[in-house]
Each structure stands twice: as structure tokens, then as C-alpha cells.
Protein backbone atom coordinates (compact mmCIF):
# COMPACT_ATOMS: atom_id res chain seq x y z
CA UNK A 1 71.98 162.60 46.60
CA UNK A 2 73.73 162.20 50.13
CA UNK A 3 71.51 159.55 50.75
CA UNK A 4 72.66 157.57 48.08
CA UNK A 5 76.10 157.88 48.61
CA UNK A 6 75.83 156.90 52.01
CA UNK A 7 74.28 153.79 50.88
CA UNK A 8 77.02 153.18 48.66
CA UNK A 9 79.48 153.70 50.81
CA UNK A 10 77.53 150.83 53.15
CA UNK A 11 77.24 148.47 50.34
CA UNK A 12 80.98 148.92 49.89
CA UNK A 13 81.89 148.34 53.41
CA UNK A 14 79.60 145.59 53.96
CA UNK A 15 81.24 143.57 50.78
CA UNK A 16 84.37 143.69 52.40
CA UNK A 17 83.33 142.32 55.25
CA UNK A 18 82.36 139.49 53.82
CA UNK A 19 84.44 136.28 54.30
CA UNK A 20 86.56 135.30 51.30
CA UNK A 21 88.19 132.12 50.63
CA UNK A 22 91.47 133.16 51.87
CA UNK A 23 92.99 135.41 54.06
CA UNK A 24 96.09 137.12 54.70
CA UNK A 25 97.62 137.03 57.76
CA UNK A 26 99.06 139.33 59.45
CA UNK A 27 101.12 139.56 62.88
CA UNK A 28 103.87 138.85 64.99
CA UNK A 29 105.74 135.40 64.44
CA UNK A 30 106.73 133.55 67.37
CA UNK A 31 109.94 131.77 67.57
CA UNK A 32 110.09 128.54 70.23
CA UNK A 33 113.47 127.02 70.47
CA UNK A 34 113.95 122.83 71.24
CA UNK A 35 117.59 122.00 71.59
CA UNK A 36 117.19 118.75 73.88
CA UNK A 37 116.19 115.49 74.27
CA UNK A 38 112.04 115.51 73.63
CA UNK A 39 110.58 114.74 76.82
CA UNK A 40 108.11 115.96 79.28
CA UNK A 41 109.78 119.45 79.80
CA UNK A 42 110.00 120.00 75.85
CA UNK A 43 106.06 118.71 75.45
CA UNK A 44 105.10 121.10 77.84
CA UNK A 45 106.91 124.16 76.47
CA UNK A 46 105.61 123.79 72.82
CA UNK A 47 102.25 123.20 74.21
CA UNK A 48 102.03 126.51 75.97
CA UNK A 49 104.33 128.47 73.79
CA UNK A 50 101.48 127.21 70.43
CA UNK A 51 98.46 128.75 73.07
CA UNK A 52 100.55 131.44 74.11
CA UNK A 53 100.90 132.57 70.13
CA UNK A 54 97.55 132.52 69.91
CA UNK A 55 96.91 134.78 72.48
CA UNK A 56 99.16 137.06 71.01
CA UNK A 57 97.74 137.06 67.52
CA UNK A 58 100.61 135.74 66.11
CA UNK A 59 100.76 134.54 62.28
CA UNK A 60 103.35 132.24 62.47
CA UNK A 61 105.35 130.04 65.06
CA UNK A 62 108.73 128.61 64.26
CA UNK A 63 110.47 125.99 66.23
CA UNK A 64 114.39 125.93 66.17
CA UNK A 65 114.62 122.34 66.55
CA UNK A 66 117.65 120.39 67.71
CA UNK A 67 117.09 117.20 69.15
CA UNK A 68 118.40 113.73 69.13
CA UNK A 69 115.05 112.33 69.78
CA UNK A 70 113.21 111.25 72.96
CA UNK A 71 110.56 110.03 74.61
CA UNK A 72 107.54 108.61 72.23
CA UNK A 73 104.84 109.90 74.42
CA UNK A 74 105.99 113.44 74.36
CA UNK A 75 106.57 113.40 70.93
CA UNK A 76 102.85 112.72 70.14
CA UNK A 77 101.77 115.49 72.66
CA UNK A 78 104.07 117.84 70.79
CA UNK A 79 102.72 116.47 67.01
CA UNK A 80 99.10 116.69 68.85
CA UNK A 81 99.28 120.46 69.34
CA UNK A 82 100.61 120.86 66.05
CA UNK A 83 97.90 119.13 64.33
CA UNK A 84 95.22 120.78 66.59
CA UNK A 85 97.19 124.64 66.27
CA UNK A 86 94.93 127.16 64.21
CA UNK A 87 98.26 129.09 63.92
CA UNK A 88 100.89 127.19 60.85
CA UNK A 89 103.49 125.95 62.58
CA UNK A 90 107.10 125.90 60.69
CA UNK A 91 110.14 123.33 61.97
CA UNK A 92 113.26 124.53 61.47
CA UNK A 93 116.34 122.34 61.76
CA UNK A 94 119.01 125.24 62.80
CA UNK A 95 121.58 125.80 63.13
CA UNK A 96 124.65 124.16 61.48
CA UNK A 97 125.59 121.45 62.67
CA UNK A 98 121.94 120.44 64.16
CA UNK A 99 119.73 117.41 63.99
CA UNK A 100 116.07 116.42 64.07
CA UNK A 101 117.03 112.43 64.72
CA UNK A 102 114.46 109.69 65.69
CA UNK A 103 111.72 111.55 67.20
CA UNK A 104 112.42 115.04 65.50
CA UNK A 105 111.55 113.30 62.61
CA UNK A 106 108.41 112.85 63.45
CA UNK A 107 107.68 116.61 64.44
CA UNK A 108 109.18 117.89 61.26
CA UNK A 109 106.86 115.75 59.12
CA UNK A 110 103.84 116.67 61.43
CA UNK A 111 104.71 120.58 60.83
CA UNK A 112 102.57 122.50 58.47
CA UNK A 113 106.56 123.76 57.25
CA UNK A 114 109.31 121.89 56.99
CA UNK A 115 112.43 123.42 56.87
CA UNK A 116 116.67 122.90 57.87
CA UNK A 117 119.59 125.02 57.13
CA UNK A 118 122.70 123.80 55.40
CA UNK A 119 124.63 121.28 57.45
CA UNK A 120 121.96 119.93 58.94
CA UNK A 121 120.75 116.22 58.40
CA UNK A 122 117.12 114.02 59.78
CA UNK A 123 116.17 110.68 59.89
CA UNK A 124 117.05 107.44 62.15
CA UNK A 125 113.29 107.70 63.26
CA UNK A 126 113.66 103.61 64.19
CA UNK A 127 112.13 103.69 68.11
CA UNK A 128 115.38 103.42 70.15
CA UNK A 129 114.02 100.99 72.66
CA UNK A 130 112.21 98.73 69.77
CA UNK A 131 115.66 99.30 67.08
CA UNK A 132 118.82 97.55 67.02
CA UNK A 133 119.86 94.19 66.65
CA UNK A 134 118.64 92.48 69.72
CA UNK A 135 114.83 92.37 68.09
CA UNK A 136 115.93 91.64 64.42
CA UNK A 137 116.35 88.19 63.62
CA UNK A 138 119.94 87.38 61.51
CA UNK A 139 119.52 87.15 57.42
CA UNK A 140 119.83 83.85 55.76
CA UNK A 141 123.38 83.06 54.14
CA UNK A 142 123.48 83.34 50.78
CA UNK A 143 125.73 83.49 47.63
CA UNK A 144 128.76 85.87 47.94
CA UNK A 145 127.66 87.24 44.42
CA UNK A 146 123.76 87.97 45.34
CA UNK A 147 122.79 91.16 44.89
CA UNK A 148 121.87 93.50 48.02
CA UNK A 149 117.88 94.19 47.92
CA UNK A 150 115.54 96.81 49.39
CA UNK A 151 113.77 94.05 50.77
CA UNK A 152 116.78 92.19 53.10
CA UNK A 153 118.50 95.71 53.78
CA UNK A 154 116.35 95.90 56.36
CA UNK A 155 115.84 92.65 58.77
CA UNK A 156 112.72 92.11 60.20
CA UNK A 157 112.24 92.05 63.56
CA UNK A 158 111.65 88.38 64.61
CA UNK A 159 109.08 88.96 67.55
CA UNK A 160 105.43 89.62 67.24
CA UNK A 161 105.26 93.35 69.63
CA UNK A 162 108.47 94.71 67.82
CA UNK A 163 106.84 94.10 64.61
CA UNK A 164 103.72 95.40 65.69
CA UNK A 165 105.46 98.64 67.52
CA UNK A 166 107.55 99.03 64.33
CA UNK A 167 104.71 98.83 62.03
CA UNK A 168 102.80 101.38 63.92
CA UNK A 169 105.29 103.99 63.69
CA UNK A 170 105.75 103.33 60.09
CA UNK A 171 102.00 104.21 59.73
CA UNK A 172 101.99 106.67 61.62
CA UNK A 173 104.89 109.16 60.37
CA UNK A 174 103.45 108.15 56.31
CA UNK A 175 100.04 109.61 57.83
CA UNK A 176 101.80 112.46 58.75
CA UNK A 177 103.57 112.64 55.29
CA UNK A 178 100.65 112.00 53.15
CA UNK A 179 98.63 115.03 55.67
CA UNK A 180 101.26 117.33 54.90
CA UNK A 181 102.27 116.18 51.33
CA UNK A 182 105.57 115.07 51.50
CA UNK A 183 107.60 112.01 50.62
CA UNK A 184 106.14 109.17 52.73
CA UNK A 185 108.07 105.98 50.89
CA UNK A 186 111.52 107.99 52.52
CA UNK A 187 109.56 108.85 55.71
CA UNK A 188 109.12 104.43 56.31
CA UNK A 189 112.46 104.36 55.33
CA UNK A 190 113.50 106.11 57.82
CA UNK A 191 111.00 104.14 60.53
CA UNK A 192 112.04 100.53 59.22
CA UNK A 193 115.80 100.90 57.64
CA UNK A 194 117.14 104.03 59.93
CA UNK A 195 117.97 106.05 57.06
CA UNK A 196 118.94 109.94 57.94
CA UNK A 197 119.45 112.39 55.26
CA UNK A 198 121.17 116.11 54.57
CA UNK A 199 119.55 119.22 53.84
CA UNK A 200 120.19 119.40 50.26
CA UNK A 201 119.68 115.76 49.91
CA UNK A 202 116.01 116.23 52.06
CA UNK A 203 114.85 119.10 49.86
CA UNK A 204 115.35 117.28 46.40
CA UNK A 205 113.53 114.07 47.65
CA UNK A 206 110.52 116.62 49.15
CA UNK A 207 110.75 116.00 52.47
CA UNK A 208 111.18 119.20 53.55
CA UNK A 209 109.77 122.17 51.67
CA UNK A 210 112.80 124.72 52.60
CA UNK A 211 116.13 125.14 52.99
CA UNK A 212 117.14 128.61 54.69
CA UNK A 213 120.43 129.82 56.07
CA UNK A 214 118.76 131.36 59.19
CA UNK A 215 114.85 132.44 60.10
CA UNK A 216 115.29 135.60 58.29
CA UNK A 217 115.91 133.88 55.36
CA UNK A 218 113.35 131.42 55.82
CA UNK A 219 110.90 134.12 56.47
CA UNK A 220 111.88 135.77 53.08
CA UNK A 221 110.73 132.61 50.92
CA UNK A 222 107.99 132.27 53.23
CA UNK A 223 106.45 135.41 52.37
CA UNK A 224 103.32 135.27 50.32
CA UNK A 225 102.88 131.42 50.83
CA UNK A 226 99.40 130.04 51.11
CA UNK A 227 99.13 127.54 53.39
CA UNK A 228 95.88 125.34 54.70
CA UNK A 229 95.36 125.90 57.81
CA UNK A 230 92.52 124.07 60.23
CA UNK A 231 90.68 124.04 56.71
CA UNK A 232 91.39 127.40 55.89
CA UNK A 233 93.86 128.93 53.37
CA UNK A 234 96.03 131.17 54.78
CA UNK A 235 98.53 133.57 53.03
CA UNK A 236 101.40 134.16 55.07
CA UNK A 237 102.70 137.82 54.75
CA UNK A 238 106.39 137.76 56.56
CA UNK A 239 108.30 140.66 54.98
CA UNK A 240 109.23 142.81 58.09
CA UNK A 241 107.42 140.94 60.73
CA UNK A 242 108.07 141.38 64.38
CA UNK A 243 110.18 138.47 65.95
CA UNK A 244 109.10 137.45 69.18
CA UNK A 245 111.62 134.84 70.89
CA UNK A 246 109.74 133.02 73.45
CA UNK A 247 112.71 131.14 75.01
CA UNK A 248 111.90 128.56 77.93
CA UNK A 249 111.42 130.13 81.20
CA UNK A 250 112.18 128.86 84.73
CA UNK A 251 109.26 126.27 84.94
CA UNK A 252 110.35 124.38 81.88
CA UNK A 253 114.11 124.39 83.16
CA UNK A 254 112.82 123.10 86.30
CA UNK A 255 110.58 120.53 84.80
CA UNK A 256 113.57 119.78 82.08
CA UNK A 257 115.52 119.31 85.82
CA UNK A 258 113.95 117.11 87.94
CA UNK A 259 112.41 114.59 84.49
CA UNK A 260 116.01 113.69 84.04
CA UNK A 261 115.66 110.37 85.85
CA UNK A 262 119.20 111.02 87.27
CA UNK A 263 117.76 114.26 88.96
CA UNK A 264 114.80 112.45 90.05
CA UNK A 265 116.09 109.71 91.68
CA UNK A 266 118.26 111.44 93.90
CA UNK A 267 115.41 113.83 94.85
CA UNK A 268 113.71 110.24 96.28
CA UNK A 269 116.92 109.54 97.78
CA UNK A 270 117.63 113.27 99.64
CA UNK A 271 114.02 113.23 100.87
CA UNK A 272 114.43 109.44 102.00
CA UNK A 273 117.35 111.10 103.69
CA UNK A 274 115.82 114.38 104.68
CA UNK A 275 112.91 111.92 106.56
CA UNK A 276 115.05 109.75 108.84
CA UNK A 277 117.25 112.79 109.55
CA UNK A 278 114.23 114.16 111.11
CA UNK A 279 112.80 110.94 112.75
CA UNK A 280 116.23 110.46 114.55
CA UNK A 281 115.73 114.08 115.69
CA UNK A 282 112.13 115.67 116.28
CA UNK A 283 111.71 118.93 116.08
CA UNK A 284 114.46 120.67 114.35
CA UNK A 285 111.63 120.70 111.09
CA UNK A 286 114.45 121.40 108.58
CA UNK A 287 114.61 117.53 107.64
CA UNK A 288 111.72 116.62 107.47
CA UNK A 289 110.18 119.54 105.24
CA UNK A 290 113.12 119.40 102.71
CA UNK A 291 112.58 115.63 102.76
CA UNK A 292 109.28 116.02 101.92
CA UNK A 293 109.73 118.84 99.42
CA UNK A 294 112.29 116.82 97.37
CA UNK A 295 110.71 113.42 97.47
CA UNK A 296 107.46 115.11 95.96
CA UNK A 297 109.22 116.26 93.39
CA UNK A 298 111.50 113.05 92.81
CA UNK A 299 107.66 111.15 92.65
CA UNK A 300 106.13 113.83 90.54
CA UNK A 301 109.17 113.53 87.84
CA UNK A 302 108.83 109.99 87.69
CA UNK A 303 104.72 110.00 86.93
CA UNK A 304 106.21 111.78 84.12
CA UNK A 305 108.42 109.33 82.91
CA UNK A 306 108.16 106.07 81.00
CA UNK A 307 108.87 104.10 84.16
CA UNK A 308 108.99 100.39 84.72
CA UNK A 309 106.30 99.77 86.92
CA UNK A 310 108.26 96.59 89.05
CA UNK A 311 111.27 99.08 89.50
CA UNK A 312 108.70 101.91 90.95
CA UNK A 313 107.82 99.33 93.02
CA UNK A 314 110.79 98.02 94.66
CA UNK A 315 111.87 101.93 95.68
CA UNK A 316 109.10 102.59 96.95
CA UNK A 317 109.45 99.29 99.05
CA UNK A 318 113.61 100.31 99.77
CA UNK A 319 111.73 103.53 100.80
CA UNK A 320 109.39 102.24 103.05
CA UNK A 321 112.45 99.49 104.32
CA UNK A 322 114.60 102.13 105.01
CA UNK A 323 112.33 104.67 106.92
CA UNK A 324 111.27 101.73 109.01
CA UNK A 325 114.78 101.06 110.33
CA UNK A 326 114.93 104.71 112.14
CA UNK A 327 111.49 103.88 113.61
CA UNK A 328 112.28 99.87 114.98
CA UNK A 329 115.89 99.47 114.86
CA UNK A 330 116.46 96.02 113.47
CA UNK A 331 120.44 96.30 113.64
CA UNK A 332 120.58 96.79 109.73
CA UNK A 333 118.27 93.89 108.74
CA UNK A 334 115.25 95.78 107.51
CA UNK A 335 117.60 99.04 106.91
CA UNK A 336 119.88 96.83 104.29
CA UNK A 337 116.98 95.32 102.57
CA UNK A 338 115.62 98.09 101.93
CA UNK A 339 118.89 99.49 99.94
CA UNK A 340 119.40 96.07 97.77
CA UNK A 341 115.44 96.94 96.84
CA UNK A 342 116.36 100.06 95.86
CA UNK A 343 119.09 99.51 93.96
CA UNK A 344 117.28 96.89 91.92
CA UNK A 345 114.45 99.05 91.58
CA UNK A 346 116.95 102.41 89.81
CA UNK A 347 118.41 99.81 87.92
CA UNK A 348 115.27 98.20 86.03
CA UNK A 349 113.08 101.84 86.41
CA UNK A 350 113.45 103.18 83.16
CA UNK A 351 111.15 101.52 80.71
CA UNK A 352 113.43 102.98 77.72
CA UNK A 353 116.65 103.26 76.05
CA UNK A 354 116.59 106.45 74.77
CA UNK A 355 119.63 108.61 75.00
CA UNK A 356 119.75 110.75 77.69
CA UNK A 357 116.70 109.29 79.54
CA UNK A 358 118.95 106.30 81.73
CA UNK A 359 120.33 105.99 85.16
CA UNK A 360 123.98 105.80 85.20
CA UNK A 361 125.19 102.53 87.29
CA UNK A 362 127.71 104.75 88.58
CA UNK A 363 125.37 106.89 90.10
CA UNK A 364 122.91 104.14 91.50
CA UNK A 365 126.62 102.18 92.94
CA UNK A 366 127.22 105.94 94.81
CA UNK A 367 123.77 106.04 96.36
CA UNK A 368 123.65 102.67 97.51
CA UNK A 369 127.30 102.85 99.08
CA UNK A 370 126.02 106.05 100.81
CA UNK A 371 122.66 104.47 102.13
CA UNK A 372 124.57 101.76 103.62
CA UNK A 373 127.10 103.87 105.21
CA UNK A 374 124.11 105.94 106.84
CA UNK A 375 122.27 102.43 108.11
CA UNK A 376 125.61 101.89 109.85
CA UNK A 377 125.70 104.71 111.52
CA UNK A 378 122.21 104.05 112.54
CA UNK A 379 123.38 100.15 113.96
CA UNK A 380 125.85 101.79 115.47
CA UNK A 381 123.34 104.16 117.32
CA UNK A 382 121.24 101.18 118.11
CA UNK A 383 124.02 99.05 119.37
CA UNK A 384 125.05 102.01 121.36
CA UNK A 385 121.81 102.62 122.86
CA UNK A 386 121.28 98.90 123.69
CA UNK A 387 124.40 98.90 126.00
CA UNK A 388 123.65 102.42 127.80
CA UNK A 389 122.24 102.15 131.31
CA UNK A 390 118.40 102.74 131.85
CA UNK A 391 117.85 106.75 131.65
CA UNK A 392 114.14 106.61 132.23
CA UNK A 393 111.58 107.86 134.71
CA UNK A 394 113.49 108.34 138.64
CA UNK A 395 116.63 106.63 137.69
CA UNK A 396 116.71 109.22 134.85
CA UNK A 397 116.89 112.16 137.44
CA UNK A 398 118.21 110.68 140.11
CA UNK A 399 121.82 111.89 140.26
CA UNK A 400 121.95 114.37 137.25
CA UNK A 401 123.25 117.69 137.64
CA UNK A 402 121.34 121.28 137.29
CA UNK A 403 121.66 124.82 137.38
CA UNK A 404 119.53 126.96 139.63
CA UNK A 405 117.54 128.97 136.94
CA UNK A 406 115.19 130.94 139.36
CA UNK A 407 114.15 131.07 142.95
CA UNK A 408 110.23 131.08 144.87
CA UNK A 409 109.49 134.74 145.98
CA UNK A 410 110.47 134.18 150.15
CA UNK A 411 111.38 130.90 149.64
CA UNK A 412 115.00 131.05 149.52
CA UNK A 413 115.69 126.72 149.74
CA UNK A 414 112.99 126.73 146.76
CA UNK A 415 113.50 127.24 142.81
CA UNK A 416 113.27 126.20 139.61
CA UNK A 417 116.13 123.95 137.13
CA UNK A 418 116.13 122.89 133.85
CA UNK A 419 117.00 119.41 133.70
CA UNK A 420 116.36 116.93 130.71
CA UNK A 421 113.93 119.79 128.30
CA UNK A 422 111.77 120.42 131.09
CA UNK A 423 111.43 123.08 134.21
CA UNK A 424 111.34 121.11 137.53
CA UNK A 425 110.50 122.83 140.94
CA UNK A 426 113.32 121.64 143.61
CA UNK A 427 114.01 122.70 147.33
CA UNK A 428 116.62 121.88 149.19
CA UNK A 429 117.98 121.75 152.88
CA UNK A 430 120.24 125.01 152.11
CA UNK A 431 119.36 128.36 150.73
CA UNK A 432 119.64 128.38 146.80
CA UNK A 433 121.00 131.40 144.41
CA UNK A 434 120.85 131.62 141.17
CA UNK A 435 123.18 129.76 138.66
CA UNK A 436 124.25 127.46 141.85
CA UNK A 437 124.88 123.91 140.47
CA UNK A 438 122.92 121.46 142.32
CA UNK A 439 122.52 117.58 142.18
CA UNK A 440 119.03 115.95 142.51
CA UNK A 441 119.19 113.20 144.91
CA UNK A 442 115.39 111.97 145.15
CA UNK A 443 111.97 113.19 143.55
CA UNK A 444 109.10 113.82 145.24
CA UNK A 445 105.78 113.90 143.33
CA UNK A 446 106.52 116.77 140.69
CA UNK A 447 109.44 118.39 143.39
CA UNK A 448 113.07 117.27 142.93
CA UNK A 449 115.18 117.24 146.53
CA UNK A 450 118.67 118.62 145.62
CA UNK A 451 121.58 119.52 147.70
CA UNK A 452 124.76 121.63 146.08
CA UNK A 453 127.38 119.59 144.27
CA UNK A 454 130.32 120.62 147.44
CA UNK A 455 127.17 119.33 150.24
CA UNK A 456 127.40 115.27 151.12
CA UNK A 457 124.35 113.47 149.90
CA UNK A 458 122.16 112.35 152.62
CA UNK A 459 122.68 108.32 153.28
CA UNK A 460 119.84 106.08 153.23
CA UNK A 461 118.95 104.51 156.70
């Protein structure tokens, strides 16, 4: 009888543990917040906060999103871990008054939820560097009374690699809108014509799934919702989840730092300092490892960048120019063509046009009046230096003054003087005490002959 209950009982157990063709989740929901420019600093923080949630056992991760675009590359690392996430992810547009422009487009779309609050608005998700009228070739005239069509709304770009870029990202955010089951006509709209739209306005064309005042609201609707997830269905089961707000930590506010190209450029430039600081004086140390610090970081920011690859080029070259001057002083030849290369260089370096990702000409103008005042002062030294009197070897001691710093045990017309950085051995026709000021007046082998500054040098014969 006990026996067959117990087997029962096993049965039971060993049905439920069978899988089933969906399952409800259950866990924490992680919220990541993106309220910048996309670039490396943002790709790297959704990356690890998406591996970080599964770690946790999280059900859900929702990204507050905010952005007026950015950079294409980290946009497709960001949409990479989304596709590849076992966890759904859920975009939400928040709050009021926020935008997911250009390349937030693109992330919303790839999301497995789509979602923006009132007040909100998306689109414009034509390239910034490949939109605009400079690639677009002008419309033919035509009667004042001819209708305005779909098809001349839009003018096509009149060379071959804008079409080609354009038509690419047209593909690829209706990919991501035919994955994910929204409207992709509106989503190469939005590629091709620029076309942005509001919440309410987003929702009734489907392409997003959600409008919510706030996450808690979106978490209410959310509850329940089967989703497909990594070719599973998943049931989401929100109602009185645990929030867990990973906000960006210090590494991705340094990284969001020094990948401004602003930032990184005059880390090359302090470190460019930092180095001939030290080279004109050896040994303090201070120069030349805060050069070094900051002009690994300045180099490491701009691997990270879309750079132009000539402008790269032509710092490193105003680098090398400048650096060279403090070594073989060329009274400002080499010096100064080293700054006009690096000005040219900041002002061609970055490869795009997207907001927030330029050099300011102010700021390149500042640096280069600086560099020049600082290769100056480095003429001067040289010009300076070319007019002193020869300092070296005898002549160099020969008639310099030193202070008696010790004496020879029963030796009282021997001691010791600093002179120059280094401890000489002298002796002298008088008896020498300590802190006596003495004048060398001929060297002998490693032994300096002094006499006191009130005794009358010996005259040659």
C-alpha cells in the first residue's frame, strides 16, 4: 500500500519535471538606464549590464532610453547583445520629454519590447554622416500644380556609397522589424525620408507595442505576456517584482569621459606636454608618468572612435615633431611643424558628424595657440643657451663657488663640497671648517684646489 503511494507520488513529481512548451518566469527585473549619445561607453554598459542580469537570474531587463543617436558601430554592438540575450529585453522611451532619434531607433526595433511614455517621440534614423542635403541630388522642376508623391518626398542620394550605405540601413532596421513583428514600411521611412513619430501616433501604426506612464505601469501590462525568447516562449510574470536599478558605475563614466573626442584629444595633448616637461628636466618623474598616463588614455579613446585614419596620422606625426624639438633644438622649425600637423590632424580626425562626437575649432585654435607659446619658450631656452659661455668639463669648475660640507678625519686643509650635483674632495693651502665658502681655482685629477672667497687666488707664473 505504501509502496504504491510512493510510486505515485514519483510519477507525479517526475511529470512535473518534465519540460513544457512554455515557462513562466520568474525573478528580479533589471532596469539599465541610456540617457546619452550611443557610443563606446553606452555599448559597453548594456553589454555587461544584459550578462550581469543573467547572472542574477533576472526575468526581465528594461532600458530607460534617451538618446539622440550615435555612433553606428556601437549601436550594432548594443542591437547584437540584444539579439543574442536569453533574457527579453524591453526599451523604454522615458521619461517625458525623451527621445530614441537616429540610432535609438534602431535599438527600440531590435528590442524584444517596445515601449515610450506619453510625450515622447522616435524616428530620424537617416545616418547623420550619410543624411542631409550635401549627398542628395536636387529634384527636377516641375509644374506648380503637380501633386507631392511618396516617391520624390524623399531625394535620392546621387552618389553610388550613400546609396549603398542608405540602402543598407534600410534593410537592416526592416530585418529588425519583420524579427520582432512590427511595422517595417514606417521603420524605411524613417531610414530613407527621416520621419520621427509620437507615442500615441507610434502605438496606432505598431511600432511600438506599449505605451506606459512610468516602468511600474509598463510592468503592469506586461504581466502575463508570452514572449519568444532564444526560441522559447516565455511568460513574463511582473506583478510585484523586485526592481533592481543597475545605474552606470565609475568605469562607464570614465570610458563615457575620455571617448568624447574633446576629452581625448587633450589627454594626447597634456601627455605631449607632460613628456617634454620631463625631457627638459630629468628626474623630477612627475612629467613624464602623468604624460604617459594621459596620452595612453587619449590613444586608447581614440581606437575607440570612428577616427579618420590621415588625421590619426598627422598627430601622431605633430607628436613625434614636437617631442623632437626638446631633444635637438631646431629654434622652432621642427617644434612649429609639428603643431600645424596637429592641428590639421584634430581638425579632419573624426570620421563622423554625429552630434556630440566633433572637435570644437575653438578648442583645437586654444591648443594650438598654447603649443606654440610653449615652443617659444623652448627657442627662447635654446637661443639662451646658444649665447651662454662654455660650462663644461674644467672651465665648468674652475671659478665656481662651494660650501665646505665635511672635513678628512686629521686633515684639517682637506674636505668635501657639493658643487654642480656631485661631492668633490678639495684641499686647500689653509685649514677648512665647515660651512666655509670656498672658490675652486684648479682641479687636480678627481681633487679640486680651493682657497676661501676673502684669500687672493694664486697667479699663474
Amino acid at each position: 500500500m505504501h509502496s504504491q503511494w510512493w510510486c505515485r507520488l514519483l510519477l507525479l513529481l517526475m511529470l512535473v519535471g518534465l519540460p513544457a512548451g512554455s515557462t513562466t518566469a520568474a525573478g528580479s527585473i533589471v532596469v539599465l538606464t541610456v540617457n546619452d549619445a550611443i557610443g563606446p561607453a553606452s555599448a559597453d554598459y548594456v553589454e555587461r549590464g544584459l550578462a550581469r542580469a543573467v547572472t542574477e537570474g533576472a526575468q526581465l531587463v528594461v532600458i530607460n532610453l534617451d538618446t539622440p543617436g550615435g555612433l553606428d558601430t556601437s549601436m550594432r554592438l548594443i542591437i547584437k547583445a540584444i539579439l543574442a540575450s536569453p533574457l527579453p529585453v524591453a526599451s523604454f522611451v522615458a521619461p517625458s520629454g525623451a527621445r530614441a532619434a537616429s540610432a535609438g531607433t534602431y535599438i527600440l526595433y531590435a528590442s524584444h519590447i517596445a515601449a515610450m511614455t506619453p510625450g515622447t517621440n522616435l524616428g530620424a534614423a537617416t545616418p547623420v554622416q550619410i543624411g542631409g542635403l550635401p549627398g542628395t541630388a536636387p529634384e527636377p522642376p516641375g509644374p506648380p500644380d503637380a501633386p507631392t508623391t511618396e516617391k520624390n518626398s524623399a531625394p535620392e542620394p546621387r552618389d553610388t556609397l550613400t546609396r549603398k550605405q542608405v540602402h543598407d540601413a534600410a534593410a537592416y532596421i526592416r530585418g529588425l522589424a519583420q524579427l520582432r513583428g512590427r511595422n517595417a514600411d514606417w521603420a524605411e521611412k524613417a531610414v530613407r525620408e527621416s520621419l520621427s513619430l509620437s507615442a500615441d501616433e507610434a502605438l496606432k501604426l505598431k511600432v511600438v507595442d506599449y505605451v506606459a506612464n512610468d516602468v511600474a505601469d509598463l510592468l503592469k501590462q506586461l504581466d502575463g505576456k508570452s514572449l519568444n525568447v532564444a526560441g522559447q516562449t516565455l511568460k513574463l510574470s511582473t506583478a510585484g517584482a523586485v526592481l533592481i536599478d543597475h545605474a552606470p558605475d565609475w568605469r562607464t563614466q570614465l570610458l563615457a569621459v575620455i571617448t568624447n573626442p574633446s576629452v581625448a584629444l587633450l589627454l594626447i595633448m597634456f601627455g605631449v606636454y607632460g613628456l617634454i616637461f620631463e625631457f627638459m628636466n630629468p628626474g623630477s618623474g612627475v612629467g613624464g608618468v602623468l604624460g604617459g598616463i594621459c596620452l595612453l588614455l587619449g590613444l586608447y579613446a581614440l581606437q575607440l572612435l570612428p577616427v579618420n585614419y590621415a588625421g590619426a596620422g598627422l598627430i601622431l606625426l605633430g607628436i613625434a615633431f614636437m617631442i623632437a624639438e626638446a631633444f635637438l633644438p631646431s629654434f622652432g622649425v621642427i617644434g612649429f611643424g609639428g603643431v600645424v600637423a596637429f592641428v590639421v590632424g584634430a581638425v579632419i580626425l573624426m570620421d563622423t558628424d554625429v552630434p556630440g562626437f566633433g572637435i570644437p575649432l575653438t578648442l583645437i585654435i586654444g591648443m594650438a595657440l598654447i603649443s606654440a607659446l610653449l615652443l617659444m619658450a623652448l627657442v627662447g631656452m635654446a637661443l639662451k643657451a646658444r649665447r651662454r659661455a662654455l660650462v663644461s668639463g674644467d672651465a665648468g669648475l674652475v671659478g665656481s663657488l662651494a660650501t665646505v660640507t665635511g672635513l678628512l678625519p686629521g686633515l684639517p686643509m682637506s674636505g668635501w663640497v657639493q658643487l654642480q650635483g656631485e661631492k668633490w674632495q678639495v684641499q686647500s693651502n689653509l685649514p677648512l671648517h665647515l660651512g666655509q665658502q670656498v672658490r675652486v681655482v684648479a682641479r687636480t685629477g678627481v681633487m679640486l684646489d680651493v682657497i676661501a672667497l676673502d684669500e687672493t687666488p694664486p697667479r699663474e707664473s
